[in-house]
PDB file of N, CA and C in Angstrom:
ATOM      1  N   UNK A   1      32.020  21.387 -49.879  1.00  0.00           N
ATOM      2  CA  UNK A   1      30.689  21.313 -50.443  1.00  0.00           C
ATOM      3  C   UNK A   1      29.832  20.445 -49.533  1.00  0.00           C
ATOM      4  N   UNK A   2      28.477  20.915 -49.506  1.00  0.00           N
ATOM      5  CA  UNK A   2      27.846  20.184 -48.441  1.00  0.00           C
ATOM      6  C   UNK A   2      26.219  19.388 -49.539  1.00  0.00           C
ATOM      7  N   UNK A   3      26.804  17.646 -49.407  1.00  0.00           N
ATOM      8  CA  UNK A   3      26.171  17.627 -49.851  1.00  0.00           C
ATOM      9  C   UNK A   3      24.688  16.122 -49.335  1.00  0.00           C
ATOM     10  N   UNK A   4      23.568  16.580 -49.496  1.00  0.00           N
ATOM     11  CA  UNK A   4      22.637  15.393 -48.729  1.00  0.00           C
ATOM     12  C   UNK A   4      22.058  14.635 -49.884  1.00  0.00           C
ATOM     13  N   UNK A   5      22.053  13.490 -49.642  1.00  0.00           N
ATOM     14  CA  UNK A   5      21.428  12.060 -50.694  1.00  0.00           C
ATOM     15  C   UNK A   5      19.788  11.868 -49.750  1.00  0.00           C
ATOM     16  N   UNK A   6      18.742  12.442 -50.407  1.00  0.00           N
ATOM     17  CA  UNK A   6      17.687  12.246 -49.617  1.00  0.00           C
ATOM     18  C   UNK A   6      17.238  10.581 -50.651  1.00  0.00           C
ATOM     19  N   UNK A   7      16.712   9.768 -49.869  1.00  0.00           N
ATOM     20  CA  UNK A   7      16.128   8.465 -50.195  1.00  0.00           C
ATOM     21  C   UNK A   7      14.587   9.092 -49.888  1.00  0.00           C
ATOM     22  N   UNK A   8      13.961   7.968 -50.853  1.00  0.00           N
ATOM     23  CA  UNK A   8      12.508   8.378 -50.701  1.00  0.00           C
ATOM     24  C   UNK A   8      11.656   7.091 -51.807  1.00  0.00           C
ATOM     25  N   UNK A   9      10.820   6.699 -51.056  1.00  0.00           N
ATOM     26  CA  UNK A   9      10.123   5.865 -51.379  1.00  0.00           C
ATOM     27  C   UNK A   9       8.900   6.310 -51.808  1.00  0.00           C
ATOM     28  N   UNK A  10       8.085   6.205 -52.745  1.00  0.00           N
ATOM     29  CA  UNK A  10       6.694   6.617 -52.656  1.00  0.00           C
ATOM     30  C   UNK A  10       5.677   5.314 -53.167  1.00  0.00           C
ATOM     31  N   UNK A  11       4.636   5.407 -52.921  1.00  0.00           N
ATOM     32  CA  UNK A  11       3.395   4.444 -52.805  1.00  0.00           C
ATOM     33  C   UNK A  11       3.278   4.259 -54.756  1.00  0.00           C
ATOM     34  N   UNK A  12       3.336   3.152 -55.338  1.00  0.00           N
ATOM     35  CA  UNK A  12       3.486   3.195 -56.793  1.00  0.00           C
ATOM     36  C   UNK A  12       2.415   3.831 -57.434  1.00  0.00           C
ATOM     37  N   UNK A  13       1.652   4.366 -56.961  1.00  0.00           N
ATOM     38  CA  UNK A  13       0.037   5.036 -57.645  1.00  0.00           C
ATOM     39  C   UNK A  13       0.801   6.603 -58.034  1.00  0.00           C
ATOM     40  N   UNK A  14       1.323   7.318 -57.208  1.00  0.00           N
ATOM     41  CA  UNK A  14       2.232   8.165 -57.353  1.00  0.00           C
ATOM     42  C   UNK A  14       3.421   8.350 -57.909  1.00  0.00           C
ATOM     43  N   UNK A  15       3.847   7.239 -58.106  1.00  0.00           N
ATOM     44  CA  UNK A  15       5.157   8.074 -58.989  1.00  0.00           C
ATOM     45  C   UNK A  15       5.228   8.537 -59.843  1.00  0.00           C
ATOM     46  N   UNK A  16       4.762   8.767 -60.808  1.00  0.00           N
ATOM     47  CA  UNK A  16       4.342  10.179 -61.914  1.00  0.00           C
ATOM     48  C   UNK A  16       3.990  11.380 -61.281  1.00  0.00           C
ATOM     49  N   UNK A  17       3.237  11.459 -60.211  1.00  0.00           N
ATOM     50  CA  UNK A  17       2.612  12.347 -59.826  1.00  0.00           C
ATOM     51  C   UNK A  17       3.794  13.551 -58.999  1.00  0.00           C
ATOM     52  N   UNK A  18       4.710  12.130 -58.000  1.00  0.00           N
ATOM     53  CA  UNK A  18       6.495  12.625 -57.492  1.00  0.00           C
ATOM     54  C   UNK A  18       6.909  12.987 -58.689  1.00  0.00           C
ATOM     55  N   UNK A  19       7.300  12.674 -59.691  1.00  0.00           N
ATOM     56  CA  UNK A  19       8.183  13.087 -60.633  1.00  0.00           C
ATOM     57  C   UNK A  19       7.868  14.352 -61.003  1.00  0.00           C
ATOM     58  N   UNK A  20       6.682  14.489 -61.235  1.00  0.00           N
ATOM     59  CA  UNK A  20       6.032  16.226 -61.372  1.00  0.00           C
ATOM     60  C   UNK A  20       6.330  17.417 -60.697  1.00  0.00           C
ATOM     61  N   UNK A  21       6.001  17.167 -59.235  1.00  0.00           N
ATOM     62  CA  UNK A  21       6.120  17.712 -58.432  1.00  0.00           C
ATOM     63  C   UNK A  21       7.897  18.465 -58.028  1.00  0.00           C
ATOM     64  N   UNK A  22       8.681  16.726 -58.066  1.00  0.00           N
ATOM     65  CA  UNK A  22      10.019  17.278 -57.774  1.00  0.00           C
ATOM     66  C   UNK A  22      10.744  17.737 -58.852  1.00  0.00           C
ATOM     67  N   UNK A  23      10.089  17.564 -60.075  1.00  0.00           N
ATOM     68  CA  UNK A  23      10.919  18.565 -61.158  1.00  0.00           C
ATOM     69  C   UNK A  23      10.881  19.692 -61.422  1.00  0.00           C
ATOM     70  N   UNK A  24       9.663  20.368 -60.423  1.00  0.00           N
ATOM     71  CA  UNK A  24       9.168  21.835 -60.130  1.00  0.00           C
ATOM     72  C   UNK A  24      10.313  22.346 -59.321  1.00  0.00           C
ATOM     73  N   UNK A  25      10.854  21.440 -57.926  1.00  0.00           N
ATOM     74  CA  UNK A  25      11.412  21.414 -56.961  1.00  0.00           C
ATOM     75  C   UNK A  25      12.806  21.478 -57.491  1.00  0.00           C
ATOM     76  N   UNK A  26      13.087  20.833 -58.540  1.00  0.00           N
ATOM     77  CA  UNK A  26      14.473  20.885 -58.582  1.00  0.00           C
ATOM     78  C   UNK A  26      14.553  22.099 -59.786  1.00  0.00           C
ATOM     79  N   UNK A  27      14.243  21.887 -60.753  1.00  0.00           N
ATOM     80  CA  UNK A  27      14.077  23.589 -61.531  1.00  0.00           C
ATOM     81  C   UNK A  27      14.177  24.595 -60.550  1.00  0.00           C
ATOM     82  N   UNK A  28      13.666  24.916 -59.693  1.00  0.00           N
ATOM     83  CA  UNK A  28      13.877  26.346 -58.892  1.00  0.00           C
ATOM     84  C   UNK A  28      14.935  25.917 -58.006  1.00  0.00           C
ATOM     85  N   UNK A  29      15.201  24.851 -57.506  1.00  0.00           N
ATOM     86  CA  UNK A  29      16.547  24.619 -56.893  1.00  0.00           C
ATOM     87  C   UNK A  29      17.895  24.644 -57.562  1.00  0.00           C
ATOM     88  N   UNK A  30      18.045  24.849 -58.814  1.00  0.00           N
ATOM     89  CA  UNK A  30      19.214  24.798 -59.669  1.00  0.00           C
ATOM     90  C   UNK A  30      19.137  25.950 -59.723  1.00  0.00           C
ATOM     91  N   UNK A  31      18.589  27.033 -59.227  1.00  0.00           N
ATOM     92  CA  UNK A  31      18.551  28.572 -59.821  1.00  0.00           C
ATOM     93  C   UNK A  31      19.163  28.999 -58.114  1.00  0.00           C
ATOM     94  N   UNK A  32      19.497  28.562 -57.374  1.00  0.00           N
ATOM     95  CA  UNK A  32      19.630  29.013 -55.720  1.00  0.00           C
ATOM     96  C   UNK A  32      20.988  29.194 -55.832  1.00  0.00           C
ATOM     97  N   UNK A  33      21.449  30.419 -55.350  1.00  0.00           N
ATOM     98  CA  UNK A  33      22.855  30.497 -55.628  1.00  0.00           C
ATOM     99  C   UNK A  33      24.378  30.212 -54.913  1.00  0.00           C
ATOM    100  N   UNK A  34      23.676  29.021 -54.050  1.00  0.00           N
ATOM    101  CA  UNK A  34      24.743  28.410 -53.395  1.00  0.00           C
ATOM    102  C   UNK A  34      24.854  26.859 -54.251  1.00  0.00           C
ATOM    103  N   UNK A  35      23.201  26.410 -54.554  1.00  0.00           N
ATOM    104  CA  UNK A  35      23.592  25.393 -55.792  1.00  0.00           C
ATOM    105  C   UNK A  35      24.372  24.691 -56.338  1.00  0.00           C
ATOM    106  N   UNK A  36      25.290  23.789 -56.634  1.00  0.00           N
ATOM    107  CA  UNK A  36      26.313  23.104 -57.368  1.00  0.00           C
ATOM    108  C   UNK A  36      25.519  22.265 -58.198  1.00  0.00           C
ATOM    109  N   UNK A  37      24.436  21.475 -57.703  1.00  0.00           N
ATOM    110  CA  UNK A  37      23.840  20.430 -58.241  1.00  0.00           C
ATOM    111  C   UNK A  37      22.586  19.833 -57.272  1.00  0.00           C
ATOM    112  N   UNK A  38      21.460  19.519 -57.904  1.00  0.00           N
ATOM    113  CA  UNK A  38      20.878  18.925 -57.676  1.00  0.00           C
ATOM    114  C   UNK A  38      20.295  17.885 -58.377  1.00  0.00           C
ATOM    115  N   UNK A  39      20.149  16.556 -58.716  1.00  0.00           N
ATOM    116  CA  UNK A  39      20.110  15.464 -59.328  1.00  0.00           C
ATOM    117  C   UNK A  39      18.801  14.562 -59.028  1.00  0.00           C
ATOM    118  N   UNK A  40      17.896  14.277 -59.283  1.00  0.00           N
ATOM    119  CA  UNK A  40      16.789  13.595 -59.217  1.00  0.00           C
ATOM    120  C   UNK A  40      16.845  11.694 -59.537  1.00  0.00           C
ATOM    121  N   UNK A  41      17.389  10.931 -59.101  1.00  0.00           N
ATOM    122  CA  UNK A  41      17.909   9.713 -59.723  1.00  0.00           C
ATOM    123  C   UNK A  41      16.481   8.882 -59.116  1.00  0.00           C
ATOM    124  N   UNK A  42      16.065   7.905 -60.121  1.00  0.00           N
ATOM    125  CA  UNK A  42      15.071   6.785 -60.065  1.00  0.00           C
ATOM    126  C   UNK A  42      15.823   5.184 -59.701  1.00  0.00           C
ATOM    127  N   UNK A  43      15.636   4.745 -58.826  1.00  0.00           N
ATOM    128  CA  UNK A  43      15.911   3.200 -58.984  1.00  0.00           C
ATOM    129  C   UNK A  43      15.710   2.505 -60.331  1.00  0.00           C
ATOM    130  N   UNK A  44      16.979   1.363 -61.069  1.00  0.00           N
ATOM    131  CA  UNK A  44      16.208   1.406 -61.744  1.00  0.00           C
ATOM    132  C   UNK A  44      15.613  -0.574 -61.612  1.00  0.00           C
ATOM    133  N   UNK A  45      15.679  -0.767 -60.573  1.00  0.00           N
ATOM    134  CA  UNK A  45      15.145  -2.037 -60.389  1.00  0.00           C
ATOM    135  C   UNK A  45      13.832  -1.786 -59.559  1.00  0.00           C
ATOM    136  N   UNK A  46      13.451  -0.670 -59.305  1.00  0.00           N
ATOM    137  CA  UNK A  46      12.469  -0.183 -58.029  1.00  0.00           C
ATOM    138  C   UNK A  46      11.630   1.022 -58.343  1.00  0.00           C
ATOM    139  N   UNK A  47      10.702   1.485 -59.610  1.00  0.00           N
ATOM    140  CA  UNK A  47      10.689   2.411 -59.971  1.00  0.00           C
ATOM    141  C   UNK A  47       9.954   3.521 -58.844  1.00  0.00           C
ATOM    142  N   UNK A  48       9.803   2.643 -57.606  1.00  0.00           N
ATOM    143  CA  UNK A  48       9.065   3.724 -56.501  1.00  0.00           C
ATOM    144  C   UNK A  48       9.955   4.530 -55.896  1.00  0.00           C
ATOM    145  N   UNK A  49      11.013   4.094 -55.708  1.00  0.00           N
ATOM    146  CA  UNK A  49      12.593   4.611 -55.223  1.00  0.00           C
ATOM    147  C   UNK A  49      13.465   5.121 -55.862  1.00  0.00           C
ATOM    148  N   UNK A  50      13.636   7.151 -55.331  1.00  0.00           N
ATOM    149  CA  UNK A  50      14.098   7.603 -55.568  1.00  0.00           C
ATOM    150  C   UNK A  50      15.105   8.325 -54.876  1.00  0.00           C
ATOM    151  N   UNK A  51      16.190   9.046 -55.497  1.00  0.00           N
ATOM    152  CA  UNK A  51      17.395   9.425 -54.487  1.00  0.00           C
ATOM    153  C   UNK A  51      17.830  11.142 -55.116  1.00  0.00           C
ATOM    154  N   UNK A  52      17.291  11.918 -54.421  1.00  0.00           N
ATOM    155  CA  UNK A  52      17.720  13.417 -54.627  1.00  0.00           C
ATOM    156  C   UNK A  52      19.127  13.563 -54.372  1.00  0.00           C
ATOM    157  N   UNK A  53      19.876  14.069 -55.133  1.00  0.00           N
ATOM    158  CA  UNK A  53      21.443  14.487 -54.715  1.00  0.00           C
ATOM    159  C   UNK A  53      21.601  15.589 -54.734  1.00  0.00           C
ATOM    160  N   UNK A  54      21.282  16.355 -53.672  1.00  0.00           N
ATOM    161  CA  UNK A  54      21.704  17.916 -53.511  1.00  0.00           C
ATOM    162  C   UNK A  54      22.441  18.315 -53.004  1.00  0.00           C
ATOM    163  N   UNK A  55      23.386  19.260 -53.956  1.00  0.00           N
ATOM    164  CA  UNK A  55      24.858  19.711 -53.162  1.00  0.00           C
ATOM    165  C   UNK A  55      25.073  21.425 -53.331  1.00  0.00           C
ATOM    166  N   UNK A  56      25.277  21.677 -52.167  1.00  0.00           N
ATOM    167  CA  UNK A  56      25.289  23.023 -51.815  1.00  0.00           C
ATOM    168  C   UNK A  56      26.387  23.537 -51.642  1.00  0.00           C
ATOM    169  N   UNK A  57      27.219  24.125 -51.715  1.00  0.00           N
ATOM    170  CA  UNK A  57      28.231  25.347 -51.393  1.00  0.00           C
ATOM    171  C   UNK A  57      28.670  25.501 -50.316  1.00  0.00           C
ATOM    172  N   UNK A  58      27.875  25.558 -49.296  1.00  0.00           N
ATOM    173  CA  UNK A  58      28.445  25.256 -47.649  1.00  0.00           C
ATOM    174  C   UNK A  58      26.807  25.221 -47.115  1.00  0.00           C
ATOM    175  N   UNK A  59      26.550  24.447 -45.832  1.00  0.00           N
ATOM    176  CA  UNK A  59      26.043  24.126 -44.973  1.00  0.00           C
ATOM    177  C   UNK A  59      24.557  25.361 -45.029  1.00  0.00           C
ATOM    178  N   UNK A  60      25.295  26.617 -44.802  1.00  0.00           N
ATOM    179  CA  UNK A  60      24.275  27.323 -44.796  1.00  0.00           C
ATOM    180  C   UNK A  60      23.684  27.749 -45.684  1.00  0.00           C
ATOM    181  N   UNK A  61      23.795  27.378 -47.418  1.00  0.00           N
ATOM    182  CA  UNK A  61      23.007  27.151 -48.461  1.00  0.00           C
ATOM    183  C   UNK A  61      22.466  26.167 -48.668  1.00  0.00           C
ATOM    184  N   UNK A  62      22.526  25.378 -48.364  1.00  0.00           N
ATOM    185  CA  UNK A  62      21.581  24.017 -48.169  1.00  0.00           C
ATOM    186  C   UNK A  62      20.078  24.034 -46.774  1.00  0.00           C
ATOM    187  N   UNK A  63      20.844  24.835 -46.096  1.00  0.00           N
ATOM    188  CA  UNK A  63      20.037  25.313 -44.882  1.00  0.00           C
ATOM    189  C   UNK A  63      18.747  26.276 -45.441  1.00  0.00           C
ATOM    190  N   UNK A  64      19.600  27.045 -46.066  1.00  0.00           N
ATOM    191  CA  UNK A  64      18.720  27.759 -46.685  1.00  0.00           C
ATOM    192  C   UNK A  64      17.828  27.351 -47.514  1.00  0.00           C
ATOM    193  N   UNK A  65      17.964  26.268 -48.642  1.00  0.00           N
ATOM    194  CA  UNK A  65      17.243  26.106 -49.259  1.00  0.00           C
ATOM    195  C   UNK A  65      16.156  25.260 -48.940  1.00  0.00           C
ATOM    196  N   UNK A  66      16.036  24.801 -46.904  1.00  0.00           N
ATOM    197  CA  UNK A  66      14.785  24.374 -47.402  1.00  0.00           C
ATOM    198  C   UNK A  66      13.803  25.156 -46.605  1.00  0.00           C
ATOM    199  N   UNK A  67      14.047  26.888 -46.635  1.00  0.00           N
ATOM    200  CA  UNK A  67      13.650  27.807 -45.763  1.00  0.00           C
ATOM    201  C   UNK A  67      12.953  28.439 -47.440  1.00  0.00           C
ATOM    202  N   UNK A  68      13.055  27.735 -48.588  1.00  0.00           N
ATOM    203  CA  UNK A  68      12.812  28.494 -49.872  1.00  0.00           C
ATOM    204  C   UNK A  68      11.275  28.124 -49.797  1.00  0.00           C
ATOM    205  N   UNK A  69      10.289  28.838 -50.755  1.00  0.00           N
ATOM    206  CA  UNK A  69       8.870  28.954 -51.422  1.00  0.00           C
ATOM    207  C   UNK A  69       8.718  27.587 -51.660  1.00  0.00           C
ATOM    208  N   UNK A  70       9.504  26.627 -52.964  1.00  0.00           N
ATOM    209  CA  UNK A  70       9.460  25.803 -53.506  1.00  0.00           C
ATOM    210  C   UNK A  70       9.754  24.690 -53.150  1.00  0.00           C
ATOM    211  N   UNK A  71      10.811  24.871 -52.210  1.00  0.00           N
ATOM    212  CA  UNK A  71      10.575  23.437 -51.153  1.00  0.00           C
ATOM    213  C   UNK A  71       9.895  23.520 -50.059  1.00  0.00           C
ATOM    214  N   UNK A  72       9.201  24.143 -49.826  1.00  0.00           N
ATOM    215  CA  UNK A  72       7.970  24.109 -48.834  1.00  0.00           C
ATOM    216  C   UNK A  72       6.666  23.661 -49.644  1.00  0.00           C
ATOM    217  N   UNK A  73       6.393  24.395 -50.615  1.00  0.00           N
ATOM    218  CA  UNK A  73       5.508  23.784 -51.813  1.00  0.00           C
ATOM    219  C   UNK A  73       6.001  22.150 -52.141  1.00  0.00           C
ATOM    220  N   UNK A  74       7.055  21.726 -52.380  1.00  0.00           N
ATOM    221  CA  UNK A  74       7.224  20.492 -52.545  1.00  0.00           C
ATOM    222  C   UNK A  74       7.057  19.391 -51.605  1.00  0.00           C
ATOM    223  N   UNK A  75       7.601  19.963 -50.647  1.00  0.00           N
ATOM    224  CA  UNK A  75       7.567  18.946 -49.166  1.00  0.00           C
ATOM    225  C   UNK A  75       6.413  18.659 -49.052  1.00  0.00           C
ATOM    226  N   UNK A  76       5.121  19.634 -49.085  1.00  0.00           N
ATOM    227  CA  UNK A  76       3.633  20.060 -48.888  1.00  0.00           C
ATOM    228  C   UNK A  76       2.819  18.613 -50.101  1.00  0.00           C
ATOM    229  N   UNK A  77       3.170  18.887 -50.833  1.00  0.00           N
ATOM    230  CA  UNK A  77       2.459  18.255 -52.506  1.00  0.00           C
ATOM    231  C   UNK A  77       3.138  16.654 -52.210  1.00  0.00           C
ATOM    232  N   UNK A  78       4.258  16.877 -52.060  1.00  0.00           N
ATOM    233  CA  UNK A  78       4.381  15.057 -52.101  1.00  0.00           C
ATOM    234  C   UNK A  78       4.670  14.634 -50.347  1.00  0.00           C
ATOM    235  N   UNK A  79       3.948  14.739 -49.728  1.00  0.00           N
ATOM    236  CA  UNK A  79       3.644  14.657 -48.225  1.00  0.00           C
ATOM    237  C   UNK A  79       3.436  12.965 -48.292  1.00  0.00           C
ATOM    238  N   UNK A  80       1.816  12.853 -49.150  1.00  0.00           N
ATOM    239  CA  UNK A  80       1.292  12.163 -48.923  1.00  0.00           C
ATOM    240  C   UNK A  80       1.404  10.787 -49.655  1.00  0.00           C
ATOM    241  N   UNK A  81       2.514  11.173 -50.897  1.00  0.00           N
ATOM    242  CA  UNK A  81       2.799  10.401 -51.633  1.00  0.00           C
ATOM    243  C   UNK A  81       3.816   9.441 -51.403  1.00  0.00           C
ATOM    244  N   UNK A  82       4.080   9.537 -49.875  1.00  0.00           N
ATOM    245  CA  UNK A  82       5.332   8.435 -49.272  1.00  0.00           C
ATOM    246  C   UNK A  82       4.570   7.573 -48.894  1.00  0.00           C
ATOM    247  N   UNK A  83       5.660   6.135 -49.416  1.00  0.00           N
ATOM    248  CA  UNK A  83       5.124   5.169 -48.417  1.00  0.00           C
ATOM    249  C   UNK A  83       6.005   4.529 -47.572  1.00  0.00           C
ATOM    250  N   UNK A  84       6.557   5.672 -46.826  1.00  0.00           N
ATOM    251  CA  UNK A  84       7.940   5.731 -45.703  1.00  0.00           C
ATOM    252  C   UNK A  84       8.337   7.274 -45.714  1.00  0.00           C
ATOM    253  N   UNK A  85       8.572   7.531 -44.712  1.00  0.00           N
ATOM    254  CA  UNK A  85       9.141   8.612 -44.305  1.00  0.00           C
ATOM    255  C   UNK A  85      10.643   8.415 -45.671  1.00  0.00           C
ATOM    256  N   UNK A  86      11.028   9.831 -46.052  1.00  0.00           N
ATOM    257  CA  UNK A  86      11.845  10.204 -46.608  1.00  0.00           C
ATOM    258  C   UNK A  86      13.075  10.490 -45.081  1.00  0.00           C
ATOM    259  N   UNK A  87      14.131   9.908 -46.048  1.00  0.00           N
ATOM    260  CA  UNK A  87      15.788  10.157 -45.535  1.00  0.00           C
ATOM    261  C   UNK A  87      16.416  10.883 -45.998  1.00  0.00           C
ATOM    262  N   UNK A  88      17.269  12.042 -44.895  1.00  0.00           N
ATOM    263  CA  UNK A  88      18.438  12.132 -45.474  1.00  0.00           C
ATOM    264  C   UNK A  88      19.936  12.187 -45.006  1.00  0.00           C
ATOM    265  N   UNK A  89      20.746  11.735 -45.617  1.00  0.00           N
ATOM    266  CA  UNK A  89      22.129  11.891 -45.477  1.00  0.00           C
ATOM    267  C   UNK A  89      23.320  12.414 -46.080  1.00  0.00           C
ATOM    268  N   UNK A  90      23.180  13.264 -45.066  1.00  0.00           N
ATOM    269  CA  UNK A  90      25.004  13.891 -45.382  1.00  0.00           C
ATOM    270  C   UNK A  90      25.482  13.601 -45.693  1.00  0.00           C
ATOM    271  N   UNK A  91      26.609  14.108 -46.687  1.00  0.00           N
ATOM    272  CA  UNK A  91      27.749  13.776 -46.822  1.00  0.00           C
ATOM    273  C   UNK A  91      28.749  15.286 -47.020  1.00  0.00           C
ATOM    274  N   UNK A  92      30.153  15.003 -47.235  1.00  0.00           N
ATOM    275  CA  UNK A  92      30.781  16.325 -47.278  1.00  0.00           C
ATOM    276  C   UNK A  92      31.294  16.013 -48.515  1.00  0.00           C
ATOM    277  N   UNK A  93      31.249  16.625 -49.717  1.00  0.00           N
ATOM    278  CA  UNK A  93      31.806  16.667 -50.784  1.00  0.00           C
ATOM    279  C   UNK A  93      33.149  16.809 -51.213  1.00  0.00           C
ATOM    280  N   UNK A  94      33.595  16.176 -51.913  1.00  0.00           N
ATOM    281  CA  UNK A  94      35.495  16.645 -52.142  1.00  0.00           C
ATOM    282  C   UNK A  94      35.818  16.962 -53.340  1.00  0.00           C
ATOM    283  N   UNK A  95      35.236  16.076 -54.055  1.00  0.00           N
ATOM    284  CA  UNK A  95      35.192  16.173 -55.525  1.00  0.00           C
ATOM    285  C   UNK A  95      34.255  16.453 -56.704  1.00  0.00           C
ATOM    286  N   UNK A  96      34.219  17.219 -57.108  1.00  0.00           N
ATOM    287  CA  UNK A  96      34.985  18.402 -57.298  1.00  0.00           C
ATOM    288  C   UNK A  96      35.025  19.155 -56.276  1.00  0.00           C
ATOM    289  N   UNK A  97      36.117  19.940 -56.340  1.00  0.00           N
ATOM    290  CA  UNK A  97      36.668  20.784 -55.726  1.00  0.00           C
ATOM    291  C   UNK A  97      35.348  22.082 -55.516  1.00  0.00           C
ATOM    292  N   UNK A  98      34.623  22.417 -54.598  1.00  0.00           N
ATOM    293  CA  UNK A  98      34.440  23.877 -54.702  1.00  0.00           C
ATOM    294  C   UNK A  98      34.942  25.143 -55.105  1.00  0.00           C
ATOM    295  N   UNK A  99      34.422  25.967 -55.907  1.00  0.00           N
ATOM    296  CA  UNK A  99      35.503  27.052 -56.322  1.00  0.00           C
ATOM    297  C   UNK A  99      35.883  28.160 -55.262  1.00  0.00           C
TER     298      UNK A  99
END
């Protein structure tokens, strides 16, 4: 399973505005059919800092998904709402098992 922990900071005037946006982003991302999970987590000492956990099926569904409508629309809408470039990191999944 291939899976990336994107970090992401946004400017505090916005974070309602992120939360909107990426729950659009992750609704149509739970419907992608390489999918396992995608997870939206808030800091909770930091409410500007957030951590996407998206885990894909193999490499080239994750690839794919950010070649999708909705994460291009998302990337687009909360562009401006960083106050830092967004991260991400790999990881390779073990557990659970892929089917």
């Amino acid at each position: 399973m291939h899976v990336t922990l994107v970090h992401v900071h946004v400017k505090p005037e916005h974070a309602d505005a992120f939360i909107a946006a990426t729950r659009e982003n992750h609704l149509a991302s739970t419907r992608e059919p390489g999918n396992r999970r995608f997870d939206v987590l808030r800091d909770a000492a930091d409410p500007t800092r957030f951590v996407l956990y998206e885990a894909y099926a193999t490499e080239a569904d994750a690839r794919a998904h950010k070649e999708t409508p909705h994460y291009h629309a998302w990337r687009e809408a909360v562009a401006s709402m960083m106050a830092e470039p967004r991260v991400g990191a790999p990881y390779v999944g073990l557990f659970p098992e892929a089917p």
